[in-house]
PDB file of N, CA and C in Angstrom:
ATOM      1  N   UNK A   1     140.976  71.651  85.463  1.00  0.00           N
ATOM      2  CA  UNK A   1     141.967  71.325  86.474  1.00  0.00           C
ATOM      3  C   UNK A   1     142.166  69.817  86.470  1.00  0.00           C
ATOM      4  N   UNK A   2     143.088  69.195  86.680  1.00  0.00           N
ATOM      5  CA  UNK A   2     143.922  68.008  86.448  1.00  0.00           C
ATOM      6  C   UNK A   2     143.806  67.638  88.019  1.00  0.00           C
ATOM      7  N   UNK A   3     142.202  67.207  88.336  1.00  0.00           N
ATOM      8  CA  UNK A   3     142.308  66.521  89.505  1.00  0.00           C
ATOM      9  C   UNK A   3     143.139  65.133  89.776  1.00  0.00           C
ATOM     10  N   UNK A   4     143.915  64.461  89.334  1.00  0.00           N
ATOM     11  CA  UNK A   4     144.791  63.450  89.976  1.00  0.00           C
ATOM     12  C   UNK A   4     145.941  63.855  90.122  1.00  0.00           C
ATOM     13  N   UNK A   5     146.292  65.247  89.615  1.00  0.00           N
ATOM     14  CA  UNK A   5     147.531  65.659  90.590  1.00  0.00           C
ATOM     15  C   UNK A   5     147.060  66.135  91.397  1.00  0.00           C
ATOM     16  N   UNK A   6     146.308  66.344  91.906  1.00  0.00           N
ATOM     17  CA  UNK A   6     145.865  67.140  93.493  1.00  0.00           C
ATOM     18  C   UNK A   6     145.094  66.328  94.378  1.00  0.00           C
ATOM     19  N   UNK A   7     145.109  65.108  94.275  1.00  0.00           N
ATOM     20  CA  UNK A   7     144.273  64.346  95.298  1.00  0.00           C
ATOM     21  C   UNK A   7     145.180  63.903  96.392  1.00  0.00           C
ATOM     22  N   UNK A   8     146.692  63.931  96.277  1.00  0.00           N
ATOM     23  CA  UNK A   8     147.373  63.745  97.425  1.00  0.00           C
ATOM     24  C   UNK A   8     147.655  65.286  97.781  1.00  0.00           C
ATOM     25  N   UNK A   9     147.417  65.813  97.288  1.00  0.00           N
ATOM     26  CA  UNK A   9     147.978  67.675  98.082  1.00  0.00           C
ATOM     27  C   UNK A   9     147.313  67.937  99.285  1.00  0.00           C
ATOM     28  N   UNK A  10     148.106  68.516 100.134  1.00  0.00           N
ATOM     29  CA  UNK A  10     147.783  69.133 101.368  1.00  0.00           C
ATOM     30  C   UNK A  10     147.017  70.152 101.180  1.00  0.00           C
ATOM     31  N   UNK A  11     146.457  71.009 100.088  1.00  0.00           N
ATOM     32  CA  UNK A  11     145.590  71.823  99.648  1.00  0.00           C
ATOM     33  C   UNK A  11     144.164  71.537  99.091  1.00  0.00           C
ATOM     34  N   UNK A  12     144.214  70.542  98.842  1.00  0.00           N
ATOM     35  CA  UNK A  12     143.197  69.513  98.328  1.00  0.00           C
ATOM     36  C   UNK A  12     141.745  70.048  98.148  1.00  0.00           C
ATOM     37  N   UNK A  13     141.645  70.318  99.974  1.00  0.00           N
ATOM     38  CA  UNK A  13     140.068  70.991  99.987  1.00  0.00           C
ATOM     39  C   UNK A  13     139.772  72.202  99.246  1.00  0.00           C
ATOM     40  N   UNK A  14     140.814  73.214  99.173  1.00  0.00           N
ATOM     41  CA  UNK A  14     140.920  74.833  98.839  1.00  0.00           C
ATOM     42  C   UNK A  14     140.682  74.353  97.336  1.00  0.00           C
ATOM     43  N   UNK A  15     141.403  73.297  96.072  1.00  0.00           N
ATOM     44  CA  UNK A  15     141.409  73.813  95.197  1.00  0.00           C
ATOM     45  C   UNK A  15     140.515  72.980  94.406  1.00  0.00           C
ATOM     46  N   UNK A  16     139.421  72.271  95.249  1.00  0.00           N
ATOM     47  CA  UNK A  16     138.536  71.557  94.600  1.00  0.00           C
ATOM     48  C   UNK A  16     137.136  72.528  94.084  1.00  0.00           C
ATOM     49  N   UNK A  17     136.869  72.357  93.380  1.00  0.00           N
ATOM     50  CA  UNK A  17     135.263  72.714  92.990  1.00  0.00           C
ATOM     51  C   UNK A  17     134.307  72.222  94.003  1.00  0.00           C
ATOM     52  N   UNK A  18     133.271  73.067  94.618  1.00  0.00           N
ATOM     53  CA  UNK A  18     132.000  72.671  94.915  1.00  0.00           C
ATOM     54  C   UNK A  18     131.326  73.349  94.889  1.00  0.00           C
ATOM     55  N   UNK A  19     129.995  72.883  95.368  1.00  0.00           N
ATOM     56  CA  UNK A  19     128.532  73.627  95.504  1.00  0.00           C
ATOM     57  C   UNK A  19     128.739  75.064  95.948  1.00  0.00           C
ATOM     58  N   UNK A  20     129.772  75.295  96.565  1.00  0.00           N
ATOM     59  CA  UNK A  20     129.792  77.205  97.227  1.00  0.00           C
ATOM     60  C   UNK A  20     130.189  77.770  95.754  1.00  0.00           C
ATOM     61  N   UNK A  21     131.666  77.017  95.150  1.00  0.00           N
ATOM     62  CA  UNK A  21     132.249  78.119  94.360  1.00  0.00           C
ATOM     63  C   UNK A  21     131.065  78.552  93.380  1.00  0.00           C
ATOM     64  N   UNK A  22     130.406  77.164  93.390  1.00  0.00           N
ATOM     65  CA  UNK A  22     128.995  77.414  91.730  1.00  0.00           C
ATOM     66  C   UNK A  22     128.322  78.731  92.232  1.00  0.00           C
ATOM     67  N   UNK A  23     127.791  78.626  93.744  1.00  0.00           N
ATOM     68  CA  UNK A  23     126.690  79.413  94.385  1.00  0.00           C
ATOM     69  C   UNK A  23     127.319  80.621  94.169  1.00  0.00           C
ATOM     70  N   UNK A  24     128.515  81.082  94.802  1.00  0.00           N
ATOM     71  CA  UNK A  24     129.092  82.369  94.711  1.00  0.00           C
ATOM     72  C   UNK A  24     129.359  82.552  93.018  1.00  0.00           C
ATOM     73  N   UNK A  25     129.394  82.391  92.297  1.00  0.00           N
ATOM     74  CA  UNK A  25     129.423  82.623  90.770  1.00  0.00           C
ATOM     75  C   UNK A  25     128.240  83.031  90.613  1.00  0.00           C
ATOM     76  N   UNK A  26     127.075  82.189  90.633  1.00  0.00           N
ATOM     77  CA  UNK A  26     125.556  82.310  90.507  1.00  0.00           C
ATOM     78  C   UNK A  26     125.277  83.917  90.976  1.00  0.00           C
ATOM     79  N   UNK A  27     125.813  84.072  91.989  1.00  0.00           N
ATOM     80  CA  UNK A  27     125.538  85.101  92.849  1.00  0.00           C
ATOM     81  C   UNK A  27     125.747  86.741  91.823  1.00  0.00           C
ATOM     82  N   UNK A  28     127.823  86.308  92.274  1.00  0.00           N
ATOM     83  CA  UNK A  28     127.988  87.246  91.083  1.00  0.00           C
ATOM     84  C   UNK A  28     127.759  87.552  90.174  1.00  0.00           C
ATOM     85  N   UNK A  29     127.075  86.539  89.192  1.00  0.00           N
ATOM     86  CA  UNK A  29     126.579  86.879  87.825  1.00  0.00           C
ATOM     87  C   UNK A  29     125.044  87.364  87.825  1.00  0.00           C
ATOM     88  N   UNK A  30     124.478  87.346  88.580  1.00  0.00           N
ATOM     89  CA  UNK A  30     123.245  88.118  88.729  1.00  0.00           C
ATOM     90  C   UNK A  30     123.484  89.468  89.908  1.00  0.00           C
ATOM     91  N   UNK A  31     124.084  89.714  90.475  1.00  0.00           N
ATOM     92  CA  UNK A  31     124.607  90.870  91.298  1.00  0.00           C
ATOM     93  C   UNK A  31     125.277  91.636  89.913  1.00  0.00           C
ATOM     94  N   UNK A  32     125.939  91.410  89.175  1.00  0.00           N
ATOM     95  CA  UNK A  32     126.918  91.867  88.368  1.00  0.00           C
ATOM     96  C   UNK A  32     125.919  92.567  86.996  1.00  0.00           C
ATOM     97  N   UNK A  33     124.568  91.644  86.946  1.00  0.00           N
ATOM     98  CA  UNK A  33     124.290  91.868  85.605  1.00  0.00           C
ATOM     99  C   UNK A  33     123.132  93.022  86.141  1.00  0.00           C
ATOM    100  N   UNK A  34     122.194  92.899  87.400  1.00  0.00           N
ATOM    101  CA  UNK A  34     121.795  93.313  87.830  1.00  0.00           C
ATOM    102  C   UNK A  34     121.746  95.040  87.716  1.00  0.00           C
ATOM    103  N   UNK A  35     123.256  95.172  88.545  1.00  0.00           N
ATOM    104  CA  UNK A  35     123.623  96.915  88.214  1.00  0.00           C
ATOM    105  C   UNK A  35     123.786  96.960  87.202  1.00  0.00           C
ATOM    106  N   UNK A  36     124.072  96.372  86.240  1.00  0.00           N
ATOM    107  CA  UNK A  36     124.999  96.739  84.933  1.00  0.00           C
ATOM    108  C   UNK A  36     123.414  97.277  83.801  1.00  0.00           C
ATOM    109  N   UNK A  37     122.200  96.569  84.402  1.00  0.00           N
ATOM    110  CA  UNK A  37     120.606  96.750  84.060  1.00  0.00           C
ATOM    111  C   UNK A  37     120.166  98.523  84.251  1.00  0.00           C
ATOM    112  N   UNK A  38     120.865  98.415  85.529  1.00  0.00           N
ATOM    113  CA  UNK A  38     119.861  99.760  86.177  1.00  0.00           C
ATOM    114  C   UNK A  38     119.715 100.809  85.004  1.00  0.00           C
ATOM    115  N   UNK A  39     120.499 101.255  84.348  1.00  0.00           N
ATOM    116  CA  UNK A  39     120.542 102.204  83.394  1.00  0.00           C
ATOM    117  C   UNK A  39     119.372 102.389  82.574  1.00  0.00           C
ATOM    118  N   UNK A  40     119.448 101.036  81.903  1.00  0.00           N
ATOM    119  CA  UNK A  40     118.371 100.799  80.938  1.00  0.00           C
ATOM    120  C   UNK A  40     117.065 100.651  81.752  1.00  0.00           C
ATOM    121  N   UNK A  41     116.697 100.118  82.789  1.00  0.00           N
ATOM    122  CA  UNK A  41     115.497 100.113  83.237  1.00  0.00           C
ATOM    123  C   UNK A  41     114.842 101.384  83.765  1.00  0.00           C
ATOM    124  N   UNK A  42     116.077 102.233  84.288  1.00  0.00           N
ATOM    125  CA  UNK A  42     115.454 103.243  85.318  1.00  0.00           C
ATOM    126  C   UNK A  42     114.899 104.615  83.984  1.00  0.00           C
ATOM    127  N   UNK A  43     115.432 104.021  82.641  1.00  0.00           N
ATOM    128  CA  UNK A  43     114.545 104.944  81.828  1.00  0.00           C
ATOM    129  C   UNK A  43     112.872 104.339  81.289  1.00  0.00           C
ATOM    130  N   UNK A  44     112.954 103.035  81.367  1.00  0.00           N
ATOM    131  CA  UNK A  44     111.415 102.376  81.216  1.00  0.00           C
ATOM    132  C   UNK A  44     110.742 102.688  82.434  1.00  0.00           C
ATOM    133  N   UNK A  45     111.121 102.135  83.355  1.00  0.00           N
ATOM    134  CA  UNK A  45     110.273 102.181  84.380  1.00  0.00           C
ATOM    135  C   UNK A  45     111.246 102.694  85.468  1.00  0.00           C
ATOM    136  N   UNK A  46     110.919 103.703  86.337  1.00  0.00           N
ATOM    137  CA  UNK A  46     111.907 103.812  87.688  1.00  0.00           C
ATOM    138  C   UNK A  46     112.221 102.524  88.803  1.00  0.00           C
ATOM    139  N   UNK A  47     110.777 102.101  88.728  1.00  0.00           N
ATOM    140  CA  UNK A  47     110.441 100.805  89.848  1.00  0.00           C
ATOM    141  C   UNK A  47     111.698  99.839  89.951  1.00  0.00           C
ATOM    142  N   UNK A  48     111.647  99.286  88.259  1.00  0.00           N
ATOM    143  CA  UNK A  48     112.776  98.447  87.492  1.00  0.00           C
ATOM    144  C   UNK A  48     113.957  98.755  87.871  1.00  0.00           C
ATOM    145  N   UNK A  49     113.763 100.125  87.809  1.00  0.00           N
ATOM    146  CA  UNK A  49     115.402 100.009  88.044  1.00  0.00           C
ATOM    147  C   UNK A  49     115.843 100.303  89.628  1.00  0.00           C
ATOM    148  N   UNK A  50     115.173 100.711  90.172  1.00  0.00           N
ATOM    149  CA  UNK A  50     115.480 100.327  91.788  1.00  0.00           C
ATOM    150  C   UNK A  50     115.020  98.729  92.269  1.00  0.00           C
ATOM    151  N   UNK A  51     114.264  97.795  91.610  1.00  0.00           N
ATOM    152  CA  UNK A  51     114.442  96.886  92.378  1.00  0.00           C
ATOM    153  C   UNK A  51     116.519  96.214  91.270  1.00  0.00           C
ATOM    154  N   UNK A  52     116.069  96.641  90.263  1.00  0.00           N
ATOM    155  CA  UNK A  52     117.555  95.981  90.016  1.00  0.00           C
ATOM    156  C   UNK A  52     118.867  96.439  90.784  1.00  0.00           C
ATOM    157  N   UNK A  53     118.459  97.671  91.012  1.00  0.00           N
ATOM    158  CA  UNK A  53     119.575  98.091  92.075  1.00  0.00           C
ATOM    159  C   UNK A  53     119.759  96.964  93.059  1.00  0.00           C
ATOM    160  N   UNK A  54     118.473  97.020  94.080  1.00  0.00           N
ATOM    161  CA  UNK A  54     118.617  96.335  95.180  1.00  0.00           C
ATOM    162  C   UNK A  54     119.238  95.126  95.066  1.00  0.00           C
ATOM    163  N   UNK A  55     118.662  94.522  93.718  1.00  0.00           N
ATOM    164  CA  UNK A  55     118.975  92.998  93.941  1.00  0.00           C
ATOM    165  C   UNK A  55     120.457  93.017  93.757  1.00  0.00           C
ATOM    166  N   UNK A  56     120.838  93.739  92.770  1.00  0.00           N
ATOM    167  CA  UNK A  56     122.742  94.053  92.738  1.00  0.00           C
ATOM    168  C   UNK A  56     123.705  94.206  93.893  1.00  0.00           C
ATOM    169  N   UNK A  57     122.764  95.411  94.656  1.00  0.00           N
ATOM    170  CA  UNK A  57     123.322  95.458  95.750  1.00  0.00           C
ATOM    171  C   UNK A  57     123.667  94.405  97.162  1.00  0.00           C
ATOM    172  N   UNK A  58     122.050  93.461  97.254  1.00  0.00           N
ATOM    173  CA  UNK A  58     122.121  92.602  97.829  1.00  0.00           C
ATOM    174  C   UNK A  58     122.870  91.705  97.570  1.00  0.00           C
ATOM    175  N   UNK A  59     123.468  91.368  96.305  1.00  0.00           N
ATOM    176  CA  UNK A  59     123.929  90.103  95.867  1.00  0.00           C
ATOM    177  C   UNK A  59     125.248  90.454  96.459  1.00  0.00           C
ATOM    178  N   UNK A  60     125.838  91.078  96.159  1.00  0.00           N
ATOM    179  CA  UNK A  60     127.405  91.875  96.497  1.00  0.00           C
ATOM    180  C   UNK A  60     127.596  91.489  97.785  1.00  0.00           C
ATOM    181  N   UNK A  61     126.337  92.133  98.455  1.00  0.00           N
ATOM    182  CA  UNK A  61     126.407  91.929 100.128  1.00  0.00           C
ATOM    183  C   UNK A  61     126.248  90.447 100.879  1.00  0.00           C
ATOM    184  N   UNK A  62     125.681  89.470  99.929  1.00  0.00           N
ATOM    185  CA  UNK A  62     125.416  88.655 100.328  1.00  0.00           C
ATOM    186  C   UNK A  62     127.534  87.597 100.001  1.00  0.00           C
ATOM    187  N   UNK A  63     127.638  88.235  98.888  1.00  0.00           N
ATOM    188  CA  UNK A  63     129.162  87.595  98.349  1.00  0.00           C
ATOM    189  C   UNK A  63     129.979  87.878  99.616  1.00  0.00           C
ATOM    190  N   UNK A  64     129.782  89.271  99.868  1.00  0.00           N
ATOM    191  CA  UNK A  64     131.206  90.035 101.098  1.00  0.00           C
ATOM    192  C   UNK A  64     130.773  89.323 102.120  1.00  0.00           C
ATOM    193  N   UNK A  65     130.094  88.479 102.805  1.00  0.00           N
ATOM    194  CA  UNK A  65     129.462  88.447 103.962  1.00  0.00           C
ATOM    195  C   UNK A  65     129.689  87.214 104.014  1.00  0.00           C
ATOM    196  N   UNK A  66     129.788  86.490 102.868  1.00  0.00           N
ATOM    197  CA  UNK A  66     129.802  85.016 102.712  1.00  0.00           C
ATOM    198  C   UNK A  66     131.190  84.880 102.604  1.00  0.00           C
ATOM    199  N   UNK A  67     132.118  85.817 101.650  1.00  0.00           N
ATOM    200  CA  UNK A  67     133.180  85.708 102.159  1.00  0.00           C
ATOM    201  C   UNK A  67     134.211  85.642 103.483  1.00  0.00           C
ATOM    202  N   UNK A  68     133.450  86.923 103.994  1.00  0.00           N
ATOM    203  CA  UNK A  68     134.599  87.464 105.338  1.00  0.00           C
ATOM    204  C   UNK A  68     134.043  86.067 106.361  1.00  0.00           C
ATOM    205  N   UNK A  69     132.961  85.609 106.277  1.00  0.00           N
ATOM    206  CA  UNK A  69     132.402  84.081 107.150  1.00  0.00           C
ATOM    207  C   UNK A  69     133.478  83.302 107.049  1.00  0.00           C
ATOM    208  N   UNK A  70     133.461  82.874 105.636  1.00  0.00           N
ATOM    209  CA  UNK A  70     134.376  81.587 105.325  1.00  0.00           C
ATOM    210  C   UNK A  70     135.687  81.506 105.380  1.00  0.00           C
ATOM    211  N   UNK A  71     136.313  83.099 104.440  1.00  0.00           N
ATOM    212  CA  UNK A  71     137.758  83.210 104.199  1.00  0.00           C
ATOM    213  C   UNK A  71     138.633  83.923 105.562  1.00  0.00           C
ATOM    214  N   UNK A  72     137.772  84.849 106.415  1.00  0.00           N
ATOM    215  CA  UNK A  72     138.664  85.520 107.191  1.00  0.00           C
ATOM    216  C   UNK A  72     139.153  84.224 108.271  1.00  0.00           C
ATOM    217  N   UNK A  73     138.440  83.556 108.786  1.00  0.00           N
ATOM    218  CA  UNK A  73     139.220  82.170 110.107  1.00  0.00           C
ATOM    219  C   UNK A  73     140.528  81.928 109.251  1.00  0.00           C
ATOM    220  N   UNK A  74     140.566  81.600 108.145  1.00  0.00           N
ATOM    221  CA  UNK A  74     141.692  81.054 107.735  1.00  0.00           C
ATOM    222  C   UNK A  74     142.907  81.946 107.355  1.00  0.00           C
ATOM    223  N   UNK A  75     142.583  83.002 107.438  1.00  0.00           N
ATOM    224  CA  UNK A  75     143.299  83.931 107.128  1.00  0.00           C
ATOM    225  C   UNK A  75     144.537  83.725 108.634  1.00  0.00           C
ATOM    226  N   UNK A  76     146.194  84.134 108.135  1.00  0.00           N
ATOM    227  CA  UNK A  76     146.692  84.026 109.208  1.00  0.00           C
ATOM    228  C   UNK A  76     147.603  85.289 109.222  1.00  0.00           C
ATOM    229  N   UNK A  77     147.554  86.174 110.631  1.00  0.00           N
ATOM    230  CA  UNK A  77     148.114  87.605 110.305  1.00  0.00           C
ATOM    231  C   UNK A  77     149.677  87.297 111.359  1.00  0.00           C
TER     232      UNK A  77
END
């Protein structure tokens, strides 16, 4: 992104990079890889593959939750 066209924009804050967008990526990519595991683990070990569940699941929940926090105020109906 071509931050010196956007340093005078009235959008400025929305289309900058920071520490959340990294965190929520981080998130998703271990929520994402997580389930995408269960398959293969829950034939090694069952354990494996229910904690990979969980952690998949949690991660998701932790994204939706972090979303509807941040994005729903700004939302305008």
């Amino acid at each position: 992104m071509d931050k010196s066209k956007c340093i005078n924009c009235l959008e400025y804050k929305r289309c900058k990079e920071n520490r959340a967008s990294v965190f929520f990526f981080i998130v998703g990519l271990i929520a994402t890889i997580a389930i995408r595991v269960v398959t293969v683990l829950i034939h090694l070990n069952p354990l494996y593959g229910q904690i990979a569940w969980y952690i998949g699941v949690a991660g998701f929940l932790i994204f939706l939750f972090i979303n509807i926090i941040l994005i729903l105020p700004d939302i305008r109906l």
